[in-house]
N, C-alpha and C. Protein backbone atom coordinates (compact mmCIF):
# COMPACT_ATOMS: atom_id res chain seq x y z
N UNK A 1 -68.24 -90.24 42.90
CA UNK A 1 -67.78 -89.37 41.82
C UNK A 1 -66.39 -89.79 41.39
N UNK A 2 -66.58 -89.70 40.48
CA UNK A 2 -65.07 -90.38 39.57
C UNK A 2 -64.04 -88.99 38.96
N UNK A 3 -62.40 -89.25 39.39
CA UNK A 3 -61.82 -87.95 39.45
C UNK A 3 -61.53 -87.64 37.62
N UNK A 4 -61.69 -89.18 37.38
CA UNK A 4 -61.17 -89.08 35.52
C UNK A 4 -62.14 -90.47 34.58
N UNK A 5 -63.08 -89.63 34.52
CA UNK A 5 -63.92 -90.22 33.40
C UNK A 5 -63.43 -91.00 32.19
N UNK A 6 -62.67 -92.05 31.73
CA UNK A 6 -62.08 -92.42 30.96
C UNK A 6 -62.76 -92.28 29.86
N UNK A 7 -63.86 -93.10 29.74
CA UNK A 7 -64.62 -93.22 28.42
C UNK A 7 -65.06 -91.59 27.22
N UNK A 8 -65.45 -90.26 28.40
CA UNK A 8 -65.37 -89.26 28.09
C UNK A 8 -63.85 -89.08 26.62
N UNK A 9 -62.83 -89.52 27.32
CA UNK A 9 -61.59 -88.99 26.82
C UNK A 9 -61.40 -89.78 25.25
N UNK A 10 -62.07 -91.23 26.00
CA UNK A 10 -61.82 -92.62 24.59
C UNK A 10 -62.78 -91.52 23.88
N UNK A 11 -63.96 -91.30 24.07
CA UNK A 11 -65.00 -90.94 23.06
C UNK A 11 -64.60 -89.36 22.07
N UNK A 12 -64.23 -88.45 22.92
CA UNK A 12 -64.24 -87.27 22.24
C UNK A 12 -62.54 -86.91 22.35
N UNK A 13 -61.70 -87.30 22.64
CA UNK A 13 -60.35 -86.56 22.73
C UNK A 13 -59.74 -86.35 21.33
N UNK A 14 -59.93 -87.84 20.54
CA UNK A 14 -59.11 -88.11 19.19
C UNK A 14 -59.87 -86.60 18.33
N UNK A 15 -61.32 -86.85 18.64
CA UNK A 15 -62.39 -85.68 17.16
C UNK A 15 -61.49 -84.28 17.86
N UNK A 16 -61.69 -83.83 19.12
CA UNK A 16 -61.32 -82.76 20.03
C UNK A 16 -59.80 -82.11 19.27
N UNK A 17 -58.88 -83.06 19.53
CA UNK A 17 -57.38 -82.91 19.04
C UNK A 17 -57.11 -82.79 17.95
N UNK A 18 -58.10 -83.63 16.77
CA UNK A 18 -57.54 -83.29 15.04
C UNK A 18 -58.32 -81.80 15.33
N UNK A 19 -59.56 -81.97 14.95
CA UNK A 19 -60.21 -80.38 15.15
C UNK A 19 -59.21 -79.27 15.63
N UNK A 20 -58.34 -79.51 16.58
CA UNK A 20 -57.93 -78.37 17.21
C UNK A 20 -56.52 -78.43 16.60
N UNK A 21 -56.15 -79.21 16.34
CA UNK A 21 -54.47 -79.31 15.75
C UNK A 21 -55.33 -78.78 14.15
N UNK A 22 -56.41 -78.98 13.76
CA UNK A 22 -56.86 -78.19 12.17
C UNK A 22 -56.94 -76.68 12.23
N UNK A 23 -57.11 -76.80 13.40
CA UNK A 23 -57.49 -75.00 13.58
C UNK A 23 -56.04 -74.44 13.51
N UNK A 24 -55.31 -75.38 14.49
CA UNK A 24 -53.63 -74.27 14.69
C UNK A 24 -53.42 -74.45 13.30
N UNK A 25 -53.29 -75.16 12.65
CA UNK A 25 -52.78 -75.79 11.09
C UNK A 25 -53.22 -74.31 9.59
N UNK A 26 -54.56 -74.12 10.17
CA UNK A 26 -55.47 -73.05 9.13
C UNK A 26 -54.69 -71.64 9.61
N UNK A 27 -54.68 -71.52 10.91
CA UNK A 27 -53.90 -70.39 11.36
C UNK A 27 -52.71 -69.98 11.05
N UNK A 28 -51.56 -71.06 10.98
CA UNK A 28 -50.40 -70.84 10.71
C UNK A 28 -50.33 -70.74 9.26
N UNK A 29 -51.04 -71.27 8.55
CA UNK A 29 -51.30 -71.12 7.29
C UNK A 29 -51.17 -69.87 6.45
N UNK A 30 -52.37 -69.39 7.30
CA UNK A 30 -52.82 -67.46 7.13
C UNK A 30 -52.03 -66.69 7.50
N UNK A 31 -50.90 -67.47 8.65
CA UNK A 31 -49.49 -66.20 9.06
C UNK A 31 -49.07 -66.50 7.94
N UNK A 32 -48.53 -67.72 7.14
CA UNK A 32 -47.44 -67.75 6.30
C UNK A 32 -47.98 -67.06 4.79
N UNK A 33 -49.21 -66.87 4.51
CA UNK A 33 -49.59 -66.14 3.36
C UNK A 33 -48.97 -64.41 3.92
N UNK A 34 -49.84 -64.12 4.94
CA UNK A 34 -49.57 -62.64 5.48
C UNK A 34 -47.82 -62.22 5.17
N UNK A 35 -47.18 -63.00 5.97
CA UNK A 35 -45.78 -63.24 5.72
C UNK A 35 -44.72 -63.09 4.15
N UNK A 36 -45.55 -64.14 3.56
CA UNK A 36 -45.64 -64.25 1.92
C UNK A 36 -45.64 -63.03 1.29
N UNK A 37 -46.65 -62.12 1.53
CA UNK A 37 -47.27 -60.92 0.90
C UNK A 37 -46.56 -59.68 1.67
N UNK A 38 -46.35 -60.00 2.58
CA UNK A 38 -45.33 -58.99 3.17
C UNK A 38 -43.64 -59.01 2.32
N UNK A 39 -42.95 -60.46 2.20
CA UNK A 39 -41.76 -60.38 1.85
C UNK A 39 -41.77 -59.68 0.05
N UNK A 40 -43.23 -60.29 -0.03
CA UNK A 40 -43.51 -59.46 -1.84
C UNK A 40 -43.44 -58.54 -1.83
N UNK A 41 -43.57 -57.84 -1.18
CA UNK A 41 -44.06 -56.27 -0.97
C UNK A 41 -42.53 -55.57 -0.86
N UNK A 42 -41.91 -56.10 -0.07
CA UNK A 42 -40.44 -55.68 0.19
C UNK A 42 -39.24 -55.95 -0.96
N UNK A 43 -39.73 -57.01 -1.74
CA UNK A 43 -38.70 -57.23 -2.95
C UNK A 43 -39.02 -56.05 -4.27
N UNK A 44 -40.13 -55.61 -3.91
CA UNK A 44 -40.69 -54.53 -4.79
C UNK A 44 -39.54 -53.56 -5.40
């Protein structure tokens, strides 16, 4: 048994990491609209 599968990591890490750095990316996104619409709201 092997403790670190290399090829696993070559194969899926790069798709794994954009995917997941896209997700934080869409998220922070949706704070900064929320944020947005909040400071609108206050200049009212």
């Amino acid at each position: 048994m092997k403790l670190f599968d290399l090829s696993h990591f070559k194969e899926k890490c790069p798709i794994e990491a954009r995917n997941y750095f896209k997700e934080i990316i869409l998220k922070l996104e949706k704070i900064e609209e929320r944020l947005d619409s909040i400071e609108r709201s206050f200049d009212k």
